[in-house]
C-alpha atoms as a PDB file:
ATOM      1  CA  UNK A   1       1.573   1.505-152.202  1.00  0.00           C
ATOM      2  CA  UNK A   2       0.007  -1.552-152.047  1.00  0.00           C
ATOM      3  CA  UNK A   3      -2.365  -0.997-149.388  1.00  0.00           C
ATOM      4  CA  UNK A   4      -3.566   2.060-151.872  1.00  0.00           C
ATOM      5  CA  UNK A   5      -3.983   0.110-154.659  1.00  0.00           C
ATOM      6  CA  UNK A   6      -6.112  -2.172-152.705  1.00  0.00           C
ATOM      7  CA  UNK A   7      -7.987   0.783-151.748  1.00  0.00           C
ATOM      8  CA  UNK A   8      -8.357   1.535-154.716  1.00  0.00           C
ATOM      9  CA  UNK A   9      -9.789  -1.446-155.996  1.00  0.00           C
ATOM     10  CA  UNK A  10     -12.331  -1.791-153.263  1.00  0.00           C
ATOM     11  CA  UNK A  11     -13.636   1.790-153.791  1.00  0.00           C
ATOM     12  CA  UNK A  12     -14.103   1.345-157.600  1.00  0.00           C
ATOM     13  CA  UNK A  13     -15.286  -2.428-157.280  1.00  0.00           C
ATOM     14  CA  UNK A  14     -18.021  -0.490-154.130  1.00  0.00           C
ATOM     15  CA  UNK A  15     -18.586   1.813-156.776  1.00  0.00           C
ATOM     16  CA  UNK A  16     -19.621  -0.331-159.484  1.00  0.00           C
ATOM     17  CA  UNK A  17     -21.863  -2.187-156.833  1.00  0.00           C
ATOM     18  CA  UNK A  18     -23.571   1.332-156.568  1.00  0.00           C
ATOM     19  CA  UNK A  19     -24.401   2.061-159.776  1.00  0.00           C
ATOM     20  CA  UNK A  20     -25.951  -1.827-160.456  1.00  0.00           C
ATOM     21  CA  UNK A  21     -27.741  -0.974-157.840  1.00  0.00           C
ATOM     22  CA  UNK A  22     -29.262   2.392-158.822  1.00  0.00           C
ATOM     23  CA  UNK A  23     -29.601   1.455-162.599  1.00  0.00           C
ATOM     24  CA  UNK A  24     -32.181  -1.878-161.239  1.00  0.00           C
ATOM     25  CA  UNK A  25     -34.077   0.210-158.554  1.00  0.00           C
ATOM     26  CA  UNK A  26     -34.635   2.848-161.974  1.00  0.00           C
ATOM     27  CA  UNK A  27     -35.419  -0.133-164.261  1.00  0.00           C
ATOM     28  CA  UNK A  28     -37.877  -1.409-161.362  1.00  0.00           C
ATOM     29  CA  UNK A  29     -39.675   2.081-161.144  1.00  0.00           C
ATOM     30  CA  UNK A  30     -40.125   2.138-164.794  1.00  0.00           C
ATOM     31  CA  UNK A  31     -41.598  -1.596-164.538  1.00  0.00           C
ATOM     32  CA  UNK A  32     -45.679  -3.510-163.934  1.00  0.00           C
ATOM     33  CA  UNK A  33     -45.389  -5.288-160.868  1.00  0.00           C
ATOM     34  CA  UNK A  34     -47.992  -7.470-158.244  1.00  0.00           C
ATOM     35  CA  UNK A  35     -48.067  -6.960-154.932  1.00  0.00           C
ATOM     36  CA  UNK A  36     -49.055 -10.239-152.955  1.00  0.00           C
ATOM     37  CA  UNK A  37     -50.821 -10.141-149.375  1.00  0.00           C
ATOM     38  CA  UNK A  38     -47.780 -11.792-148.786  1.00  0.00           C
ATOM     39  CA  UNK A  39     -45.875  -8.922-148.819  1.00  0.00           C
ATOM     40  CA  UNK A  40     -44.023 -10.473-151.986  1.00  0.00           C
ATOM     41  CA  UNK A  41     -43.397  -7.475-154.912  1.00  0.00           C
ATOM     42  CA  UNK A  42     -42.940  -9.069-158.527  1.00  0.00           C
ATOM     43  CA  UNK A  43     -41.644  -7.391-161.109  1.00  0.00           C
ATOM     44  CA  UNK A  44     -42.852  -7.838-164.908  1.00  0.00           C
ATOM     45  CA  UNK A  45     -45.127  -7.068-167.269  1.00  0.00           C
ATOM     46  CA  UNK A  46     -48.893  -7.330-165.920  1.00  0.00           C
ATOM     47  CA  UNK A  47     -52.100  -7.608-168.185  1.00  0.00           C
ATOM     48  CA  UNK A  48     -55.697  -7.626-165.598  1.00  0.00           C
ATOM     49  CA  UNK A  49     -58.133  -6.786-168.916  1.00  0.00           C
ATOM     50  CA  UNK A  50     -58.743  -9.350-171.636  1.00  0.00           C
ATOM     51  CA  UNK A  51     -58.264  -8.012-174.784  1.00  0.00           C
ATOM     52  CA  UNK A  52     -58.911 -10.510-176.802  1.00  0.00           C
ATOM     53  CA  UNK A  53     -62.305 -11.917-176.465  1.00  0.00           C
ATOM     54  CA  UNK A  54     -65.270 -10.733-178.542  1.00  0.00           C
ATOM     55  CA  UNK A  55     -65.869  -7.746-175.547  1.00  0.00           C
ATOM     56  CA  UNK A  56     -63.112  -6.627-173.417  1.00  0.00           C
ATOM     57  CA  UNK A  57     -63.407  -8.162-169.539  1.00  0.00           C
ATOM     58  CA  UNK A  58     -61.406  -8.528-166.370  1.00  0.00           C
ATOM     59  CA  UNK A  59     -59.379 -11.867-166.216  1.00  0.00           C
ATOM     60  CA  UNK A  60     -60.165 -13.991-163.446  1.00  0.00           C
ATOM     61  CA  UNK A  61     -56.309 -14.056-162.640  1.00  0.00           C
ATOM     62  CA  UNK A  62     -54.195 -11.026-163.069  1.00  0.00           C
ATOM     63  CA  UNK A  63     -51.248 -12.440-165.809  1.00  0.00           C
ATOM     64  CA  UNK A  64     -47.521 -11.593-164.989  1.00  0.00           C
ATOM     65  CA  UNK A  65     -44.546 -12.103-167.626  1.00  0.00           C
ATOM     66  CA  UNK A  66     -41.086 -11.124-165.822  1.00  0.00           C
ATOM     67  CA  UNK A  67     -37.875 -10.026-167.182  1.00  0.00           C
ATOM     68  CA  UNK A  68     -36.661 -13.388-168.277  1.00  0.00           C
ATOM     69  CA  UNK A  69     -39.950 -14.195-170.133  1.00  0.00           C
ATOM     70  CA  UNK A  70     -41.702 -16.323-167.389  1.00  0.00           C
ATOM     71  CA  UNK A  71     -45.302 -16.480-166.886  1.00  0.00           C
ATOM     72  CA  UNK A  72     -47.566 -16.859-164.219  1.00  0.00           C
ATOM     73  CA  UNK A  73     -51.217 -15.816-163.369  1.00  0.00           C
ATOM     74  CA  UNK A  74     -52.202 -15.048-159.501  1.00  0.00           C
ATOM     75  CA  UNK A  75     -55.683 -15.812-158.151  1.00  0.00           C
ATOM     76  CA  UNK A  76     -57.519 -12.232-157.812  1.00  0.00           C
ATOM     77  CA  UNK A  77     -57.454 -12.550-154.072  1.00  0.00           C
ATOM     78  CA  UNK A  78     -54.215 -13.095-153.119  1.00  0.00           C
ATOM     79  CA  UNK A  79     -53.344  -9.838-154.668  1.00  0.00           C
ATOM     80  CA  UNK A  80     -53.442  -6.486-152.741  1.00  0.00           C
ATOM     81  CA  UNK A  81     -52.050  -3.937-155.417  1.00  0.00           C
ATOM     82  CA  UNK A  82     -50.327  -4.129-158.707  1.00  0.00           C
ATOM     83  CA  UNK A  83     -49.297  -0.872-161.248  1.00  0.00           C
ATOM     84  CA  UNK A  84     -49.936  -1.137-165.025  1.00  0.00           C
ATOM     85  CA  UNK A  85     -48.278   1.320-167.176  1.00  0.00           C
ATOM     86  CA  UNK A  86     -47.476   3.614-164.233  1.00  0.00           C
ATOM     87  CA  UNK A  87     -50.802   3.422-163.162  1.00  0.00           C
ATOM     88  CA  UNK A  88     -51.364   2.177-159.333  1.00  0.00           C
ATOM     89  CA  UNK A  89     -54.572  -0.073-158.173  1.00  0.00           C
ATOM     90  CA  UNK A  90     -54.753  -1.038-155.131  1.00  0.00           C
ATOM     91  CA  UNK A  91     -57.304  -3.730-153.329  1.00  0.00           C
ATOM     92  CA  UNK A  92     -60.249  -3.084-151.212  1.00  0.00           C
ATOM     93  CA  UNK A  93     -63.716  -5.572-150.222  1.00  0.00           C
ATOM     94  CA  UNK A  94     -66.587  -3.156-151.199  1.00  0.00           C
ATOM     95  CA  UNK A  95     -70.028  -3.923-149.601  1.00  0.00           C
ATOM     96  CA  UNK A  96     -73.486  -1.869-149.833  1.00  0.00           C
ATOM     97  CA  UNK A  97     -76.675  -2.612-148.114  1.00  0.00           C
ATOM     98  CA  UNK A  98     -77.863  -5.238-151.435  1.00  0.00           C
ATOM     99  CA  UNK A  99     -74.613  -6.458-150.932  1.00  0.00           C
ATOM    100  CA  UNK A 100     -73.607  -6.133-154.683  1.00  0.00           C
ATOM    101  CA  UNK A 101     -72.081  -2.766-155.867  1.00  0.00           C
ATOM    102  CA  UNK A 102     -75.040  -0.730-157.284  1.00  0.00           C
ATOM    103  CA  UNK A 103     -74.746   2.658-158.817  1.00  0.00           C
ATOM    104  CA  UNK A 104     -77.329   4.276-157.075  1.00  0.00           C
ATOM    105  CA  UNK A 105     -75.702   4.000-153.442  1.00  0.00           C
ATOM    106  CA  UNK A 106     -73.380   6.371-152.840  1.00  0.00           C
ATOM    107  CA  UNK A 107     -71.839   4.306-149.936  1.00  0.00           C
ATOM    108  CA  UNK A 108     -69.062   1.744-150.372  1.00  0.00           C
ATOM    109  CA  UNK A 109     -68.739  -0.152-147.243  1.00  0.00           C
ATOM    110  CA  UNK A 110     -65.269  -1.840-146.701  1.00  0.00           C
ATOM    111  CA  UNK A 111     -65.680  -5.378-145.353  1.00  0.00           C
ATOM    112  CA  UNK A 112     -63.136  -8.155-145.243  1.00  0.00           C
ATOM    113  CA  UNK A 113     -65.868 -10.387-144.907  1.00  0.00           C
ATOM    114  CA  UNK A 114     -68.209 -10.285-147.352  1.00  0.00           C
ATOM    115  CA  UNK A 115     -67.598  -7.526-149.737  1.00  0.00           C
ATOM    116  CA  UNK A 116     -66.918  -8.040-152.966  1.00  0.00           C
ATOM    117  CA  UNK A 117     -63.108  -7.448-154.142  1.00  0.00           C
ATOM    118  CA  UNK A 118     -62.517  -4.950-156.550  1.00  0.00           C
ATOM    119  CA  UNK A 119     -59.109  -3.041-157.534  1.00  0.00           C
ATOM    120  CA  UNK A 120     -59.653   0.588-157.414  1.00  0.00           C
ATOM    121  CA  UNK A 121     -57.264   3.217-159.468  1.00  0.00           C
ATOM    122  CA  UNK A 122     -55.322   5.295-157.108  1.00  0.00           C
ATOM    123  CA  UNK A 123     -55.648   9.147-157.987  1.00  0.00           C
ATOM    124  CA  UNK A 124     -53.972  10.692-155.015  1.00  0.00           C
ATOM    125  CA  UNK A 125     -54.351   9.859-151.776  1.00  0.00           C
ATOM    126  CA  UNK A 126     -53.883  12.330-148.258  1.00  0.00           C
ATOM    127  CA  UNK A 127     -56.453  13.198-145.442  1.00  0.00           C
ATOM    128  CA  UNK A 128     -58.820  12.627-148.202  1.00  0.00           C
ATOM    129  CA  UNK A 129     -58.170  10.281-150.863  1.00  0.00           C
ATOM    130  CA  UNK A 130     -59.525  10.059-154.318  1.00  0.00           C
ATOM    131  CA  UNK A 131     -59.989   6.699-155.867  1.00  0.00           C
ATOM    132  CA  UNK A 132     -62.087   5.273-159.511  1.00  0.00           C
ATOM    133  CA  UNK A 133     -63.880   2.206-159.227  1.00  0.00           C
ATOM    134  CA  UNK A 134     -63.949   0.992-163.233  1.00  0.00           C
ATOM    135  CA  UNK A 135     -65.968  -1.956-164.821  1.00  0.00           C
ATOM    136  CA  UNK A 136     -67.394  -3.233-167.944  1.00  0.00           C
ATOM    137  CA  UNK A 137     -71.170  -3.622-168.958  1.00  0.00           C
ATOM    138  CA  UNK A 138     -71.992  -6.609-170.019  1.00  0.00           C
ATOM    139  CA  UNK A 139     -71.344  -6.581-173.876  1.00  0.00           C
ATOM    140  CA  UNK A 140     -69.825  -3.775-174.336  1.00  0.00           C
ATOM    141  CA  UNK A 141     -66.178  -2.899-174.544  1.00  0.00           C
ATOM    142  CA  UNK A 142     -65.827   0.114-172.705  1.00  0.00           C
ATOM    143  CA  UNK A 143     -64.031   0.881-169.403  1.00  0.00           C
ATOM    144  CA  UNK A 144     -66.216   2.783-167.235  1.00  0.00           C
ATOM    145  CA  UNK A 145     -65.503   4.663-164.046  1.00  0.00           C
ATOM    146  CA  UNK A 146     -66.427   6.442-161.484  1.00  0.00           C
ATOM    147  CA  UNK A 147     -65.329   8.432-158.493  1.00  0.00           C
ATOM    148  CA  UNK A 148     -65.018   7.125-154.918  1.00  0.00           C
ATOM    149  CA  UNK A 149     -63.693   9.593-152.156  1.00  0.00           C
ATOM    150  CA  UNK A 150     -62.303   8.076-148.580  1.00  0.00           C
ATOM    151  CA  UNK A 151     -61.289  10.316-145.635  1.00  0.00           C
ATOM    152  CA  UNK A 152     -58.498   8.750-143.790  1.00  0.00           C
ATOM    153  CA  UNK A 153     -60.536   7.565-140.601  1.00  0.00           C
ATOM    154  CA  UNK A 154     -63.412   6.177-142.114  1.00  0.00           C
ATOM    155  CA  UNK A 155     -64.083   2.698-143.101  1.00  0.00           C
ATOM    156  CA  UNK A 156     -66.333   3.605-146.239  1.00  0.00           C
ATOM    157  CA  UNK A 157     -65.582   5.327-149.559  1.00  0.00           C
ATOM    158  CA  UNK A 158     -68.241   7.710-150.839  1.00  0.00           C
ATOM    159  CA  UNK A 159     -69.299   8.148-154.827  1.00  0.00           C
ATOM    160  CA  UNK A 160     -68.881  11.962-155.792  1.00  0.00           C
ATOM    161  CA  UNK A 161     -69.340  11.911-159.017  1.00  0.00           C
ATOM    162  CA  UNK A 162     -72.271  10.890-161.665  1.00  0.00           C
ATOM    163  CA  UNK A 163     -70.666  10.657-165.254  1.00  0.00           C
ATOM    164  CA  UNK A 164     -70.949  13.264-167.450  1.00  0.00           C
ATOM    165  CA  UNK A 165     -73.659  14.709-164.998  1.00  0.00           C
ATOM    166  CA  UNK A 166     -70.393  15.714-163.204  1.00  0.00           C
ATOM    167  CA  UNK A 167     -70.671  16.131-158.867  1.00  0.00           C
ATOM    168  CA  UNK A 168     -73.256  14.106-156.655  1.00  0.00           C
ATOM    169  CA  UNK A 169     -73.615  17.847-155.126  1.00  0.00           C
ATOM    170  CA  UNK A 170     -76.051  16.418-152.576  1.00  0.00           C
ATOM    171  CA  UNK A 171     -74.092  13.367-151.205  1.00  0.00           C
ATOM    172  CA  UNK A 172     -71.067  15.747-151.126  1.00  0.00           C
ATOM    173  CA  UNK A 173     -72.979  18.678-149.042  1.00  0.00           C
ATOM    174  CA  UNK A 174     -73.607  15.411-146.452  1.00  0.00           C
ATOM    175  CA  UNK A 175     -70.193  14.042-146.550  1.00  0.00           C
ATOM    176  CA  UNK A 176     -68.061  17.934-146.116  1.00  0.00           C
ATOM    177  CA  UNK A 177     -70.947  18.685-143.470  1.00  0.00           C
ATOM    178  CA  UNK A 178     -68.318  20.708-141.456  1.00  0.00           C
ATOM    179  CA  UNK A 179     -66.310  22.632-143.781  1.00  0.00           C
ATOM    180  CA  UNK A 180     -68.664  25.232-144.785  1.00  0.00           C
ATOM    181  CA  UNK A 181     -66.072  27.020-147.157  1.00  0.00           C
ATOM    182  CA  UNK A 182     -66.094  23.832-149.046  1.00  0.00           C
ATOM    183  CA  UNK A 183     -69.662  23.028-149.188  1.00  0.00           C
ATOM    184  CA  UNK A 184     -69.943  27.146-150.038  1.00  0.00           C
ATOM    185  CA  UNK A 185     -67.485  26.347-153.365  1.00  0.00           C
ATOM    186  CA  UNK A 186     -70.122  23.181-154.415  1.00  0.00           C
ATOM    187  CA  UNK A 187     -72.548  25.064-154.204  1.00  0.00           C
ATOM    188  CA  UNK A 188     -71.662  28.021-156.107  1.00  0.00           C
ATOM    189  CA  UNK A 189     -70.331  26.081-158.659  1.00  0.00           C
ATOM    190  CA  UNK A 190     -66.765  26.917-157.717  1.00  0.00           C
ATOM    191  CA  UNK A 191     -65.864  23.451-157.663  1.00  0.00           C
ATOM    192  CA  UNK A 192     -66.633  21.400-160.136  1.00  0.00           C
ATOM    193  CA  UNK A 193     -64.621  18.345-160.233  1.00  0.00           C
ATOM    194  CA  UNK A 194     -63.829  15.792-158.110  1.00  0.00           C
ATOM    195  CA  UNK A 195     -60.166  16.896-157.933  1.00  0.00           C
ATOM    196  CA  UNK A 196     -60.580  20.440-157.101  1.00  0.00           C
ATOM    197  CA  UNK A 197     -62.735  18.869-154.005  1.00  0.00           C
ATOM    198  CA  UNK A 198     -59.918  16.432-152.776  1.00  0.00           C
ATOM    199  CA  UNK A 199     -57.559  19.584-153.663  1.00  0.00           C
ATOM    200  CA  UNK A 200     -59.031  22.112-151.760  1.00  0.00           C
ATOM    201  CA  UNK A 201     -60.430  19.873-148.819  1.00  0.00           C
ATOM    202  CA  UNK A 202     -56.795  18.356-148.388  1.00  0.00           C
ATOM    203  CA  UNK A 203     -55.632  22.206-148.308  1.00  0.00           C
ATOM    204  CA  UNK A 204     -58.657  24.205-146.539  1.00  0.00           C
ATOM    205  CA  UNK A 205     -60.511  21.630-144.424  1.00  0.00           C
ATOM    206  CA  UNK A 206     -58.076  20.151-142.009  1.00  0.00           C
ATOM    207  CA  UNK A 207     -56.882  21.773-139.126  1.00  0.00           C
END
């Protein structure tokens, strides 16, 4: 009987343990966090965009307030992703030819060491992965974007998009050069945002 009741005990106390568990790992999915390049995940509230200034900006350091209320800001650089409100960045060292990010180049070279860093919005990501590159003009409060597209072996991102102008048709017709059913869709208008490219090239263009 006793040996039961001990049983018992360790089953309900294992249990309890369980559910802890569970209920943190779904409090931690619904949370901000950093990721550090050294591999250290922290958990909190995170603010990257200064709202407070006369025009919205980036902060220098990306701000972190954890559970218990702490605060801490992390240099820019020793970061390698971080979420905000369920939405995932993630770090790359963009270089062009001027070596400056200019919006007429449709190439983003990645390179360690001497790009420049910036924290690009995950999308979705797969053989061909869709990020947005966003930044501010100077003086003026709004958060623009635009599209970058990666296939998984190369070590450059491609812009595929032009605002409201909608698909960089020509630098896309060079980049899908051998998937002719996909360059047919661009061209007949079939496709018509960046999406239904990544869509249909992760689906039709891989074999």
């Amino acid at each position: 009987m006793n040996e039961f009741k001990t049983l018992y005990i360790y089953t309900a106390f294992a249990l309890l343990l369980f559910q802890q568990t569970s209920l943190l790992a779904q409090g931690n999915q619904q949370l901000d966090y950093i990721v550090l390049y050294s591999a250290d995940t922290l958990y909190g509230n995170v603010k990257y965009i200064d709202e407070e200034g006369v025009h919205r900006k980036f902060y220098k350091k990306i701000r972190l307030t954890t559970i218990d209320g702490k605060r801490k800001k992390y240099k820019r650089k020793d970061v390698s992703a971080f979420r905000k409100d369920n939405v995932n960045y993630k770090s790359f060292w963009l270089n062009q030819s001027s070596q400056k990010i200019t919006l007429a180049n449709p190439n983003y070279n990645i390179d360690n060491k001497d790009g420049q860093q910036h924290f690009l919005r995950i999308v979705s990501q797969g053989k061909l992965s869709h990020y947005e590159l966003e930044w501010f003009e100077q003086g003026n409060a709004t958060l623009w974007s635009m599209a970058l597209l990666k296939k998984e072996e190369d070590p450059f991102f491609i812009r595929a998009d032009q605002g409201l102008l909608g698909l960089k048709k020509k630098v896309l017709l060079n980049y899908f050069f051998n998937c002719p059913k996909l360059k047919e869709g661009i061209n007949l208008k079939q496709l018509n945002n960046v999406w239904q490219v990544v869509d249909f090239y992760n689906s039709d263009c891989i074999h």
